[in-house]
C-alpha atoms as a PDB file:
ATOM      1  CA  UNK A   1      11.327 -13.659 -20.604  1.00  0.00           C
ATOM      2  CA  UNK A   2      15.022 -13.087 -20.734  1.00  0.00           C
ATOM      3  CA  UNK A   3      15.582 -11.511 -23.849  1.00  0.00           C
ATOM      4  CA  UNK A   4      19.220 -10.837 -24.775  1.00  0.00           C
ATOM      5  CA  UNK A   5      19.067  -7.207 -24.540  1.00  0.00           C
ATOM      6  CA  UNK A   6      18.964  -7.820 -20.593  1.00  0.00           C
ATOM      7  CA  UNK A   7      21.683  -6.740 -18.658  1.00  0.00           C
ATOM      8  CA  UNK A   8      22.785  -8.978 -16.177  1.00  0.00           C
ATOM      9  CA  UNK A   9      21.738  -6.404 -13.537  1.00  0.00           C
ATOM     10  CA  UNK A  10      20.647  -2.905 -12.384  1.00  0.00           C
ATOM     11  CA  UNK A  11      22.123   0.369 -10.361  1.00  0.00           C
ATOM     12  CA  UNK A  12      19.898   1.505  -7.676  1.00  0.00           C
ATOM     13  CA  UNK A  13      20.747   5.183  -8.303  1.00  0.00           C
ATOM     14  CA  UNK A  14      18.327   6.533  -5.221  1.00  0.00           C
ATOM     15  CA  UNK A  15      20.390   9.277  -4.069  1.00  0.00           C
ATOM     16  CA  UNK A  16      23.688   8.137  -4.379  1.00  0.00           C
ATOM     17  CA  UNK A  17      24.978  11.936  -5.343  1.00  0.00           C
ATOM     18  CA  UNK A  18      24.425  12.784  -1.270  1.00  0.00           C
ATOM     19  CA  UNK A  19      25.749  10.643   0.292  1.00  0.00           C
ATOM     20  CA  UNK A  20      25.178  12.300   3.736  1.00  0.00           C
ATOM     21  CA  UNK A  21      21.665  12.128   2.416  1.00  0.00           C
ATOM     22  CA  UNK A  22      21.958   8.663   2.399  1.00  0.00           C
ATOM     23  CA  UNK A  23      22.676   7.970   6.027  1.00  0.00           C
ATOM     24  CA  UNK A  24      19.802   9.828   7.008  1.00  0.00           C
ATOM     25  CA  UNK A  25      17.597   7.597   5.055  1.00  0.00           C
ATOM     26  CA  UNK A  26      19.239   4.604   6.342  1.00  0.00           C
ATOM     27  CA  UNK A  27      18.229   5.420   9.739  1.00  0.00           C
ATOM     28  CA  UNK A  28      15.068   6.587   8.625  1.00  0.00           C
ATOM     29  CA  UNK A  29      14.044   3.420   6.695  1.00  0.00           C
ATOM     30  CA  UNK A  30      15.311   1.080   9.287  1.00  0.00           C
ATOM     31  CA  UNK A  31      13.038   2.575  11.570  1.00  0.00           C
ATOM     32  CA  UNK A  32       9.963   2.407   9.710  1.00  0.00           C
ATOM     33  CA  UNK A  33      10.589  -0.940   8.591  1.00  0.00           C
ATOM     34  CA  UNK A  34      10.934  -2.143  12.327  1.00  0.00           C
ATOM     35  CA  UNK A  35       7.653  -0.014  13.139  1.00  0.00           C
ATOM     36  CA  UNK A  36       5.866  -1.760  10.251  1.00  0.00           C
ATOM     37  CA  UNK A  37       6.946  -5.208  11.679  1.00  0.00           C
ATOM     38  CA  UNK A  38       5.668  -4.503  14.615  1.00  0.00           C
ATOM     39  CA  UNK A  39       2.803  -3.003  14.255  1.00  0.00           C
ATOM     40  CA  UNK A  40       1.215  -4.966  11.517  1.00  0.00           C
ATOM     41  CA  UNK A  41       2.250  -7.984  13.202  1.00  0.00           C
ATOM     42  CA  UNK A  42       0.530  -6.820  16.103  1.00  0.00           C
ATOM     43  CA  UNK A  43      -3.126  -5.940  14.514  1.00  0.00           C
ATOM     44  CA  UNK A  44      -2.894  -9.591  12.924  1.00  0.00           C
ATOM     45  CA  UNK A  45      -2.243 -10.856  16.156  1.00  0.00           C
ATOM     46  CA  UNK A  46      -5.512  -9.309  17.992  1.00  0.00           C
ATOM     47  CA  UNK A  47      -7.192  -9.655  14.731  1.00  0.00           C
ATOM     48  CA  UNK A  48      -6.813 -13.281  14.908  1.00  0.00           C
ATOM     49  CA  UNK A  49      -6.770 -13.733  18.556  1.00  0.00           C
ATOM     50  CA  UNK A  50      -9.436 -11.625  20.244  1.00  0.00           C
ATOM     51  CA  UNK A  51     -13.065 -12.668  19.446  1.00  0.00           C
ATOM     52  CA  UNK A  52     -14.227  -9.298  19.564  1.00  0.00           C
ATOM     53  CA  UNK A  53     -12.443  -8.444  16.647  1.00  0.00           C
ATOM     54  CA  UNK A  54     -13.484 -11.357  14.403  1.00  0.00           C
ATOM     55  CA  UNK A  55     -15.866  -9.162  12.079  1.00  0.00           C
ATOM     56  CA  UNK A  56     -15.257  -7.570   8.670  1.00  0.00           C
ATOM     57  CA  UNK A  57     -13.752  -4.299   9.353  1.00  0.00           C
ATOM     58  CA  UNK A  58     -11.099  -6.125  11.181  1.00  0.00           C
ATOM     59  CA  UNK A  59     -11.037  -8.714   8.855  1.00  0.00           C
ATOM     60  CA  UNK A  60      -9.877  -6.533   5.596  1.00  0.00           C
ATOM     61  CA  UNK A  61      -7.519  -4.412   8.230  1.00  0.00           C
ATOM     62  CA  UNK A  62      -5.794  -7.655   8.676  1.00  0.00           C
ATOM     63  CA  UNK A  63      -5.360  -8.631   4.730  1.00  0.00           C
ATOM     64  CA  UNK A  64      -3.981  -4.895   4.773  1.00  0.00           C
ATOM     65  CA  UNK A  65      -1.172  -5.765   7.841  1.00  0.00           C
ATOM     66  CA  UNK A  66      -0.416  -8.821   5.565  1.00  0.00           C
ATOM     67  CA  UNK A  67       0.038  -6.918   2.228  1.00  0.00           C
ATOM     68  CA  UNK A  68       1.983  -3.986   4.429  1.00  0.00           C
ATOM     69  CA  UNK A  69       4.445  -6.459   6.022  1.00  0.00           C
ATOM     70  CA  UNK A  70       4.777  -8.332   2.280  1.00  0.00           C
ATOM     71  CA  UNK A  71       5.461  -5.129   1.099  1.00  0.00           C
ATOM     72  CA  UNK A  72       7.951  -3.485   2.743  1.00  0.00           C
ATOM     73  CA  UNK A  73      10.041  -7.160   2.914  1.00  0.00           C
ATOM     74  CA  UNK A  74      10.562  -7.206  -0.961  1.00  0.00           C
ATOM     75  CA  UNK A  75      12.261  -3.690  -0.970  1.00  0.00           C
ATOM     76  CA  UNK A  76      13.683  -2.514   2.057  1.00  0.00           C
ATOM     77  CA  UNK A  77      16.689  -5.444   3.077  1.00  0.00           C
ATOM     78  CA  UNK A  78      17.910  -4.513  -0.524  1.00  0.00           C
ATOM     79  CA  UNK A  79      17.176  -0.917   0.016  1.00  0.00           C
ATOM     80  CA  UNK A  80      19.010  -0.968   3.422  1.00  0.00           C
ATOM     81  CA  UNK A  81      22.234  -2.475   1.610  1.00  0.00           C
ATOM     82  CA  UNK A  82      22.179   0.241  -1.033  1.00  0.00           C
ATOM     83  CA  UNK A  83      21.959   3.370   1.392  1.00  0.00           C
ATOM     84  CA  UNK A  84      24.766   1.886   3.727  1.00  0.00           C
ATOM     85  CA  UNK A  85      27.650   1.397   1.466  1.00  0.00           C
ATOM     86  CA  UNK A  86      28.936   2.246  -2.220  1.00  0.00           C
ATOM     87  CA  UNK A  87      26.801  -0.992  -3.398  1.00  0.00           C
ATOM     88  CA  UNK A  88      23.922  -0.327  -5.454  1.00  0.00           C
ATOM     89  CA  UNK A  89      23.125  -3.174  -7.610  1.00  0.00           C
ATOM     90  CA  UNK A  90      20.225  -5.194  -8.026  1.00  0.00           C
ATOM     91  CA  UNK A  91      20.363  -8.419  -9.838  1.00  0.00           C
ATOM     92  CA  UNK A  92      17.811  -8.752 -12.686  1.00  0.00           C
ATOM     93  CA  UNK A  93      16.218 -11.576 -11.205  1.00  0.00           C
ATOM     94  CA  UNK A  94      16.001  -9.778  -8.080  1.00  0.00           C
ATOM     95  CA  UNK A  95      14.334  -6.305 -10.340  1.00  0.00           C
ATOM     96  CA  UNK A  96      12.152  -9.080 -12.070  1.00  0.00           C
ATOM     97  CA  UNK A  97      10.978 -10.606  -8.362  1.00  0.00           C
ATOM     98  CA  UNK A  98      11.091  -6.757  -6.851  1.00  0.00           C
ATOM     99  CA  UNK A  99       9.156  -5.623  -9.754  1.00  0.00           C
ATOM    100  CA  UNK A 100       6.075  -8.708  -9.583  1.00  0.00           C
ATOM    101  CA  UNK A 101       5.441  -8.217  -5.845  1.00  0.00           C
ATOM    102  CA  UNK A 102       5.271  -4.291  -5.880  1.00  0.00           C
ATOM    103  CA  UNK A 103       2.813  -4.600  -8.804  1.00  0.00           C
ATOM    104  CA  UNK A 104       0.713  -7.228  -7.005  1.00  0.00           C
ATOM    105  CA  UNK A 105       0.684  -6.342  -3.611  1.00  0.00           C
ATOM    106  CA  UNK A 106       0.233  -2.059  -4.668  1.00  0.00           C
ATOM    107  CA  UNK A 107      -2.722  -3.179  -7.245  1.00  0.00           C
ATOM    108  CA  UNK A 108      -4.004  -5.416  -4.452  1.00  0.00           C
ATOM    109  CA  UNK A 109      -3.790  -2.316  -2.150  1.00  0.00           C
ATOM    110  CA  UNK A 110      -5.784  -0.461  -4.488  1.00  0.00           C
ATOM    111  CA  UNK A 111      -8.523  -2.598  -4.360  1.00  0.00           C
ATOM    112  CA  UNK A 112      -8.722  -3.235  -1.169  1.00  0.00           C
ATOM    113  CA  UNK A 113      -8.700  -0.034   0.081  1.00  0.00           C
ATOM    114  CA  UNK A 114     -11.742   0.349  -1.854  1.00  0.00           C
ATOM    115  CA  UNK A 115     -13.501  -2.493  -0.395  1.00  0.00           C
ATOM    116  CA  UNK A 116     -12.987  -0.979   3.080  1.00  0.00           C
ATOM    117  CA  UNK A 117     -14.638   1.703   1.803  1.00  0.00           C
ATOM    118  CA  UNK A 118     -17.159  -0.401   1.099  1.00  0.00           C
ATOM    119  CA  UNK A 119     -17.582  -1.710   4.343  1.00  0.00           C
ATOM    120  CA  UNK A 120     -17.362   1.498   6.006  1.00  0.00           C
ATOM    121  CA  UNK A 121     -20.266   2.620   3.631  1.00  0.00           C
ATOM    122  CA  UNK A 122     -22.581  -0.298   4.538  1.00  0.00           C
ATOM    123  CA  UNK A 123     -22.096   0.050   8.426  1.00  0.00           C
ATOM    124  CA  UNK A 124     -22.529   4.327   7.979  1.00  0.00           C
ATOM    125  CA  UNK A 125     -25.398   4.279   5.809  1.00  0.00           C
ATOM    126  CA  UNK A 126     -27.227   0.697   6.303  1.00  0.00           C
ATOM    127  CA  UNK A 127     -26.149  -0.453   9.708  1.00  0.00           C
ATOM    128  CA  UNK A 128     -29.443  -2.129  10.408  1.00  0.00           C
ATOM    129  CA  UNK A 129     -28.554  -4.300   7.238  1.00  0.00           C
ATOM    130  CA  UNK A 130     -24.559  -4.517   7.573  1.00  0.00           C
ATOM    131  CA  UNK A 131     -24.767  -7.860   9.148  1.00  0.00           C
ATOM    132  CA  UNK A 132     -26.749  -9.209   6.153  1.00  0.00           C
ATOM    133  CA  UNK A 133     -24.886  -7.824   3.329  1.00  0.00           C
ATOM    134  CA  UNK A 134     -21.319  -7.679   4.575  1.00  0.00           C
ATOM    135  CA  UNK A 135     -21.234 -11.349   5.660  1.00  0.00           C
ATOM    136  CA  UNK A 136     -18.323 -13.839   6.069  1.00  0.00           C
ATOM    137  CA  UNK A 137     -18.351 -15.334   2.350  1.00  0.00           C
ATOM    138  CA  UNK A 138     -18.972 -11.958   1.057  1.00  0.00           C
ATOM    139  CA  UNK A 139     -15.652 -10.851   3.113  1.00  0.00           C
ATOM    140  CA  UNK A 140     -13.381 -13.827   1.512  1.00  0.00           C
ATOM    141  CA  UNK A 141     -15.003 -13.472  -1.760  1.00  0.00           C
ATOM    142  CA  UNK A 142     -13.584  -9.415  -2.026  1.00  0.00           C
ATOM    143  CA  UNK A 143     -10.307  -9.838  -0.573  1.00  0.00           C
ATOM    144  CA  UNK A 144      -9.681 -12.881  -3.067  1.00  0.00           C
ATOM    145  CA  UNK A 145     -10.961 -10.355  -5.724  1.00  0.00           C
ATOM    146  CA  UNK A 146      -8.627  -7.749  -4.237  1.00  0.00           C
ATOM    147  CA  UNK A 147      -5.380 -10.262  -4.093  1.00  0.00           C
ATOM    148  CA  UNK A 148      -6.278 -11.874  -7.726  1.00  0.00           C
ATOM    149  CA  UNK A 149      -6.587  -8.813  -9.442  1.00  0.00           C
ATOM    150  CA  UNK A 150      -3.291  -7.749  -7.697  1.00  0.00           C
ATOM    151  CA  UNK A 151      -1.878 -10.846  -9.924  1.00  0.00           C
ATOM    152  CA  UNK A 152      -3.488 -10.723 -12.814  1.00  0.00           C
ATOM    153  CA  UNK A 153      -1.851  -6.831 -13.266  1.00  0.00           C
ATOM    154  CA  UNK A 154       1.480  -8.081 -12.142  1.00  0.00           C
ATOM    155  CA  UNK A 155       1.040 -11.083 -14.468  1.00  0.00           C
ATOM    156  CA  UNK A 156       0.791  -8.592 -17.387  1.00  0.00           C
ATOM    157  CA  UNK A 157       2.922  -5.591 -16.800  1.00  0.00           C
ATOM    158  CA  UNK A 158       5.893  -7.091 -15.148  1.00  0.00           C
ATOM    159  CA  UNK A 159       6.678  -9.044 -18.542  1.00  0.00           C
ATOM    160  CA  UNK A 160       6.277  -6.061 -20.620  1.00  0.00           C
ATOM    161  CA  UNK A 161       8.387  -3.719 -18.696  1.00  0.00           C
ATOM    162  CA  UNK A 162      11.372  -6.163 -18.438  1.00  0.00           C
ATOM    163  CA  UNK A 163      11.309  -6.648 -22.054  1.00  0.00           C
ATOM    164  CA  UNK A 164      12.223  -3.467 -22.966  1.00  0.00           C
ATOM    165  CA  UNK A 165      15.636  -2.850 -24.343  1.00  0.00           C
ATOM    166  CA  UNK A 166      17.687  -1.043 -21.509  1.00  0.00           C
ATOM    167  CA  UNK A 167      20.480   1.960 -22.154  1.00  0.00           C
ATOM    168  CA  UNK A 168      24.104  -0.178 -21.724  1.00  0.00           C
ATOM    169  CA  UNK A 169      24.788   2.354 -18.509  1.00  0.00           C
ATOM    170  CA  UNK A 170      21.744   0.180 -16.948  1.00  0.00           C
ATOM    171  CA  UNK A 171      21.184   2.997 -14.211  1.00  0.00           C
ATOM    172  CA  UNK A 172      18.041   3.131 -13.077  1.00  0.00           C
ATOM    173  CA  UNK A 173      17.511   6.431 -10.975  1.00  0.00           C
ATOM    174  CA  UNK A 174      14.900   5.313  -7.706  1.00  0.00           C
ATOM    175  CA  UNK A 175      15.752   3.124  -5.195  1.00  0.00           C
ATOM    176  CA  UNK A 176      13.511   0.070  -6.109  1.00  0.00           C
ATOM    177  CA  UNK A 177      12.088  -1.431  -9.326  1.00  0.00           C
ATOM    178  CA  UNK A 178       9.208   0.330 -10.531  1.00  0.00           C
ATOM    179  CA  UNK A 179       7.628   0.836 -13.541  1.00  0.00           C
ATOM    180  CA  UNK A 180       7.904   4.598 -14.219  1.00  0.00           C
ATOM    181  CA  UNK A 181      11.917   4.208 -13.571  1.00  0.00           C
ATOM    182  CA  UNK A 182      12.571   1.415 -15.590  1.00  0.00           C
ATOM    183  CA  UNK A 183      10.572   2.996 -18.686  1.00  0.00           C
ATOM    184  CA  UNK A 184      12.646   5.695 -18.593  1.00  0.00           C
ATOM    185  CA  UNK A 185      16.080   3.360 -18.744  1.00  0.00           C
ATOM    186  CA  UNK A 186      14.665   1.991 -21.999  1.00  0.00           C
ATOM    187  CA  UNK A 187      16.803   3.300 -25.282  1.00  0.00           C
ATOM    188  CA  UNK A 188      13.637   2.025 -27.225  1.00  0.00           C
ATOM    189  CA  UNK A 189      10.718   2.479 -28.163  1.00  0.00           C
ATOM    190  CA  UNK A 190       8.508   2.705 -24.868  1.00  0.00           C
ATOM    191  CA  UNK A 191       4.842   3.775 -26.770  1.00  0.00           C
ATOM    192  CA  UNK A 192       3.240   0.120 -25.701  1.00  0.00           C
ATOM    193  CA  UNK A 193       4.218   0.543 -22.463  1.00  0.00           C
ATOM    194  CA  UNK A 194       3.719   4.115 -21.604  1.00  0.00           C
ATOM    195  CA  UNK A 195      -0.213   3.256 -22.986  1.00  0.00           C
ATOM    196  CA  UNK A 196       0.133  -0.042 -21.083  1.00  0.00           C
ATOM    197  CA  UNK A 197       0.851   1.996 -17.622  1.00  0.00           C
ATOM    198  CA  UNK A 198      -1.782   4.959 -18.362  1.00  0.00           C
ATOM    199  CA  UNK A 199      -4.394   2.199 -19.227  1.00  0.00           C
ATOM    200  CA  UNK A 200      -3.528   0.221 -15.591  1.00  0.00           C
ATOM    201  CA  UNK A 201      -3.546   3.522 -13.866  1.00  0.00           C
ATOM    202  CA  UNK A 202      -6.814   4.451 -14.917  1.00  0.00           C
ATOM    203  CA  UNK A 203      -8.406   0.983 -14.166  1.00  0.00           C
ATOM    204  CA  UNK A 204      -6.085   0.779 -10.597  1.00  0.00           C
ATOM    205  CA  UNK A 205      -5.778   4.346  -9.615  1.00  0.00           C
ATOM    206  CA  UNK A 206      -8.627   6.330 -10.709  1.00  0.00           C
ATOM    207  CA  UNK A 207     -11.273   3.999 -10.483  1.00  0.00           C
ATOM    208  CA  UNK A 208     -10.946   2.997  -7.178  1.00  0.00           C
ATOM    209  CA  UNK A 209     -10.319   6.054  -5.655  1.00  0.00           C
ATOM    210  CA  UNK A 210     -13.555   7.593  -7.458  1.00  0.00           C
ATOM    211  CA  UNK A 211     -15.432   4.815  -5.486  1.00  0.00           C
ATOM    212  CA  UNK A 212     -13.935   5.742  -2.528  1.00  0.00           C
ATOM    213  CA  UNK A 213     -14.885   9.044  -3.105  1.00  0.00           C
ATOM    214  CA  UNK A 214     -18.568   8.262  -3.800  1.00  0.00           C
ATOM    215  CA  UNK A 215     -18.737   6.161  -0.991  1.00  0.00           C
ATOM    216  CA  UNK A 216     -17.559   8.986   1.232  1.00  0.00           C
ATOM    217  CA  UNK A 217     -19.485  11.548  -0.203  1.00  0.00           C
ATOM    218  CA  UNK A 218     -22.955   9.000   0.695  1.00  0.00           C
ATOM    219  CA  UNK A 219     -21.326   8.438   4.261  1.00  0.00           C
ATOM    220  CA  UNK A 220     -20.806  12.206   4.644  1.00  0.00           C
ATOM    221  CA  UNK A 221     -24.674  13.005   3.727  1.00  0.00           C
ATOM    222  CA  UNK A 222     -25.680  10.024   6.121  1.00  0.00           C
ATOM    223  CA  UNK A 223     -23.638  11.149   8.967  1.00  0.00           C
ATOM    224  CA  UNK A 224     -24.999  14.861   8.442  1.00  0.00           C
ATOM    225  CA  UNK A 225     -28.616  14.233   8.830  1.00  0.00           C
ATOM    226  CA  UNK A 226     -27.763  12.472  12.336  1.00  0.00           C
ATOM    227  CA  UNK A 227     -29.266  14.632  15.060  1.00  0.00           C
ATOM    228  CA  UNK A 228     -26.851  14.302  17.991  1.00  0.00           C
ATOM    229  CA  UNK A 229     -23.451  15.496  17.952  1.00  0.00           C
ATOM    230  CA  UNK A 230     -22.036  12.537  19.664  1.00  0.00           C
ATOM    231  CA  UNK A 231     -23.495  10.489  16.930  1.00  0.00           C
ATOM    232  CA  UNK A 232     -21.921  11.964  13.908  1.00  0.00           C
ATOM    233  CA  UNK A 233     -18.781  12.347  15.842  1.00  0.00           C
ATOM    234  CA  UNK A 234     -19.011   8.069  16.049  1.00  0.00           C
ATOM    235  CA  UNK A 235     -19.581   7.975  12.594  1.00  0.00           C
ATOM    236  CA  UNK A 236     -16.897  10.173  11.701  1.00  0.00           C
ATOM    237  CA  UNK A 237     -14.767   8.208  13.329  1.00  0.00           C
ATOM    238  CA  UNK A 238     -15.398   4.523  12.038  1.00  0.00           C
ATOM    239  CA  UNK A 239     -14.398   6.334   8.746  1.00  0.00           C
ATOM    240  CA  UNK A 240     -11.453   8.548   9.911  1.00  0.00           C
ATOM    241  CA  UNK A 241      -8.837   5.834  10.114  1.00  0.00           C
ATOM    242  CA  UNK A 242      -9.402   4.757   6.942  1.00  0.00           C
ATOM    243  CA  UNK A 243      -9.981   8.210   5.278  1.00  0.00           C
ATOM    244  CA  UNK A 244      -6.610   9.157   6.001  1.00  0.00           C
ATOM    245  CA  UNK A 245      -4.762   6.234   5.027  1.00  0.00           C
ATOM    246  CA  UNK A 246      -6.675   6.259   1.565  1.00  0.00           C
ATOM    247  CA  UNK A 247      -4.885   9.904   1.363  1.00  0.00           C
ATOM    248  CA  UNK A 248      -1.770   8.726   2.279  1.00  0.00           C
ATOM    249  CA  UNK A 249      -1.631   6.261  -0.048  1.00  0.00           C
ATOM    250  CA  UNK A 250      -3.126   7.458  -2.705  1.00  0.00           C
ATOM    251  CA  UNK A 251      -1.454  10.637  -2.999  1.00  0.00           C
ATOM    252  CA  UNK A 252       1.937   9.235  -2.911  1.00  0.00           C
ATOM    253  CA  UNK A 253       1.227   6.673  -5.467  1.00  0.00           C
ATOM    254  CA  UNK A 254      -0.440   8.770  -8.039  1.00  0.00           C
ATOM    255  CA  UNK A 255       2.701  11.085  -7.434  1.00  0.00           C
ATOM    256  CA  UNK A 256       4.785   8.175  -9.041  1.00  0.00           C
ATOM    257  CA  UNK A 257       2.885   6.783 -11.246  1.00  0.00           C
ATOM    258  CA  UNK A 258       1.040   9.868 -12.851  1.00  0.00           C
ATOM    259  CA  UNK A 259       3.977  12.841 -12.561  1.00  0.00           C
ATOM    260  CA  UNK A 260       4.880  14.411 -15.554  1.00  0.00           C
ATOM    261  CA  UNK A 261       8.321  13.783 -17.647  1.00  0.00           C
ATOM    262  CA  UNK A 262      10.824  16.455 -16.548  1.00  0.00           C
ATOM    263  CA  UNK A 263      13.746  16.214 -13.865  1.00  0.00           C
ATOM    264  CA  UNK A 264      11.691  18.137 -10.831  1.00  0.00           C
ATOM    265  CA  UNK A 265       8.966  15.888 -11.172  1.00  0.00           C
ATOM    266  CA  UNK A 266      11.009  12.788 -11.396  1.00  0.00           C
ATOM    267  CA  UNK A 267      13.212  14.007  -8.288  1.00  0.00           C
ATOM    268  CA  UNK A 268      10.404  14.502  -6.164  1.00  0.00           C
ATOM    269  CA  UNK A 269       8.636  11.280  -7.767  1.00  0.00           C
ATOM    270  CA  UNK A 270      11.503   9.337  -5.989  1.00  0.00           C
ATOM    271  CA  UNK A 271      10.570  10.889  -2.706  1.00  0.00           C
ATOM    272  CA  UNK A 272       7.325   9.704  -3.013  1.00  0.00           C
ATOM    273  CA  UNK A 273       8.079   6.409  -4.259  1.00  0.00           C
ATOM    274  CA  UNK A 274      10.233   6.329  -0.954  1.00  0.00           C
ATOM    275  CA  UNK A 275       7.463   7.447   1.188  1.00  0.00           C
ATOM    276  CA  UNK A 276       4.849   4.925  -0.724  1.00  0.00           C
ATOM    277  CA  UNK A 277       7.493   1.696  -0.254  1.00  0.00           C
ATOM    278  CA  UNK A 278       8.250   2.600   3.339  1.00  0.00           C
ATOM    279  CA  UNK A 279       6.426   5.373   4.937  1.00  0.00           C
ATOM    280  CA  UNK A 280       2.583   4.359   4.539  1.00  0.00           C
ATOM    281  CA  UNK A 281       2.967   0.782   5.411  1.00  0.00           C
ATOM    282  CA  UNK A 282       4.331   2.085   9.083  1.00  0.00           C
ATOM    283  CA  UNK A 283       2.259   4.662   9.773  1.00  0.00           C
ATOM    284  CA  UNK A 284      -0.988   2.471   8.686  1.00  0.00           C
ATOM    285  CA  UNK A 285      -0.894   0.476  12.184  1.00  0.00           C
ATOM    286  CA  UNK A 286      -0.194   3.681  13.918  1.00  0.00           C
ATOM    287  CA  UNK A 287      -2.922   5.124  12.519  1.00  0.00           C
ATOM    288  CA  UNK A 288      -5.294   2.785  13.273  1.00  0.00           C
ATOM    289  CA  UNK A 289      -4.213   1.780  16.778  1.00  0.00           C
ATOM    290  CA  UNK A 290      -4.385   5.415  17.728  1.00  0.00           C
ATOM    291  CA  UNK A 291      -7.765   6.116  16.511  1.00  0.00           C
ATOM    292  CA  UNK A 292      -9.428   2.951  17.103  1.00  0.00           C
ATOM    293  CA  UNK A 293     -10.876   2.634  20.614  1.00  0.00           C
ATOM    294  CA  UNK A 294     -11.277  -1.407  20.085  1.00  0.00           C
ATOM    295  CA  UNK A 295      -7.654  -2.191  18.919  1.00  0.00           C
ATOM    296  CA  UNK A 296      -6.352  -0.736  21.852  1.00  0.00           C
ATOM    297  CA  UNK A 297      -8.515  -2.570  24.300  1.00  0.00           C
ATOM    298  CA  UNK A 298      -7.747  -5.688  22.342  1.00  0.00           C
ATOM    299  CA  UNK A 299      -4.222  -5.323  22.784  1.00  0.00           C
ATOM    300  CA  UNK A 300      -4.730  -4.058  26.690  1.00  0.00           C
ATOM    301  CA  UNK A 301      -6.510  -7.605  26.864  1.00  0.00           C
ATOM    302  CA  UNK A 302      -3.729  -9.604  25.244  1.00  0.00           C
ATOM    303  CA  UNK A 303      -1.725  -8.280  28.374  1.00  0.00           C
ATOM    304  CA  UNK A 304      -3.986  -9.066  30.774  1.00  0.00           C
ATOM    305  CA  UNK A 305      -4.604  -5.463  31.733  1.00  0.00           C
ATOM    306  CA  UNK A 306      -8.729  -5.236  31.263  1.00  0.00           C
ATOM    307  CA  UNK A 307     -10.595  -7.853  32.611  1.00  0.00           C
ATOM    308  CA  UNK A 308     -13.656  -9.229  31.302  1.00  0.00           C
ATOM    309  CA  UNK A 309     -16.850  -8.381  32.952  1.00  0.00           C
ATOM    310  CA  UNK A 310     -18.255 -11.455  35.134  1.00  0.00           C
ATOM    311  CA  UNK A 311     -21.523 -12.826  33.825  1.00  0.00           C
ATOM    312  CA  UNK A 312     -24.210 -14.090  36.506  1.00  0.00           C
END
């Protein structure tokens, strides 16, 4: 797939025209990167370890830690490098590997942020019949979906992007290897994979979030016609977590991948990019430790701190 139009690498541009910029964002990346360590580490940890949380909800929030921390890894040690010093470059074996896993891993986001939505659909609106539909198989079966699908886009697009034959100055103006950025390096013909990337958004992007959207349009009517006020606020939150992640994500993604071609919109497309690669994957754990009643008495178990009621 190394054609001979291929430079031998790339210039991480981000923005290397403030450089005082650029020290804030060093400080600001290392910090979320050591928060998403942490704290996706952690929700593996009493996902795996407390019995409590051994059911699906906790399951897919899991497979999400796992995708956050693979995430983050591929990009930020490089990214770190470039915002320190006057080195910017990325080899193009390191775009090509950069390029695969942010494919994957974001199309495997996609999906399973969807099935989550799922999940939170069946326990809001069936909950006498959760524990018969969302079952154990049922759980592996949609995160494999979720992770093979992931692939299977990578698979195709990666290829296709790297192909193209880059401008000699081989500048491309974001901090990582995406698809948007490297399109616009190409001094060819880019028609195939402009219709390639609209075609991949619409089946990764819009789909998905229109299920999520249905899904929390039925869990909104559901949670309406409870009676007690204590109830829907339960129901609400089982769903909150997740609702705002979904936004988090989602806007920040379709902010790269669906802005429109002029300089504004590709300045503040970087920001978002940033925010997508680093910013979402930290605040994920943070988001659901803080909302979720169970992960923080799992963890104040794991330190001993709440004791187990004695059984007679």
């Amino acid at each position: 797939m190394f054609n001979q139009s291929s430079p031998v690498g790339f210039l991480l541009l981000g923005f290397s025209e403030h450089p005082g910029l650029e020290r804030i964002l060093f400080v600001v990346v290392l910090t979320s990167y050591l928060l998403t360590l942490v704290g996706n580490t952690l929700i593996i940890l009493l996902s795996v370890l407390d019995p409590r949380l051994h059911s699906p909800m906790y399951f897919f929030l899991s497979n999400l830690s796992f995708l956050d921390l693979c995430f983050t890894t591929s990009c930020v040690p490089q990214m770190l490098v470039n915002l320190w010093g006057p080195k910017k470059t990325i080899s193009f074996l390191g775009c090509f590997i950069q390029l695969f896993i942010f494919l994957s891993l974001g199309t495997t986001e996609c999906i399973l942020l969807t099935v989550m939505a799922f999940d939170r659909y069946v326990a809001v609106c069936q909950p006498l019949h959760y524990a018969t539909i969302i079952h154990p198989r049922l759980c592996l079966q949609l995160a494999a979906v979720a992770w093979i699908i992931g692939l299977v886009e990578s698979v195709i697009q990666t290829p296709a992007t790297l192909h193209l034959p880059f401008c000699p100055h081989h500048q491309v103006d974001d901090f990582v290897c995406e698809v948007p950025a490297l399109i616009r390096l190409s001094c060819g013909d880019t028609t195939y994979n402009e219709i390639q990337m609209a075609v991949a958004s619409v089946f990764i992007l819009v789909v998905p979030l229109s299920l999520i959207l249905v899904s929390y349009g039925a869990i909104t009517q559901a949670v309406l016609r409870i009676n007690s006020a204590r109830g829907r606020r339960k129901a609400f939150g089982t769903c909150s977590s997740h609702l705002i992640v979904v936004t988090l994500f989602y806007s920040s993604v379709i902010a790269v991948y669906l802005q429109p071609k002029n300089p504004y919109a590709q300045k503040r497309g970087k920001f978002f990019g940033l925010f997508y690669a680093v910013g979402t994957p930290s605040l994920n754990p943070l988001i659901y430790t803080l909302r979720n009643k169970e992960v923080k008495r799992a963890f104040r178990r794991l330190q001993g701190k709440e004791v187990e009621p004695r059984q007679n």
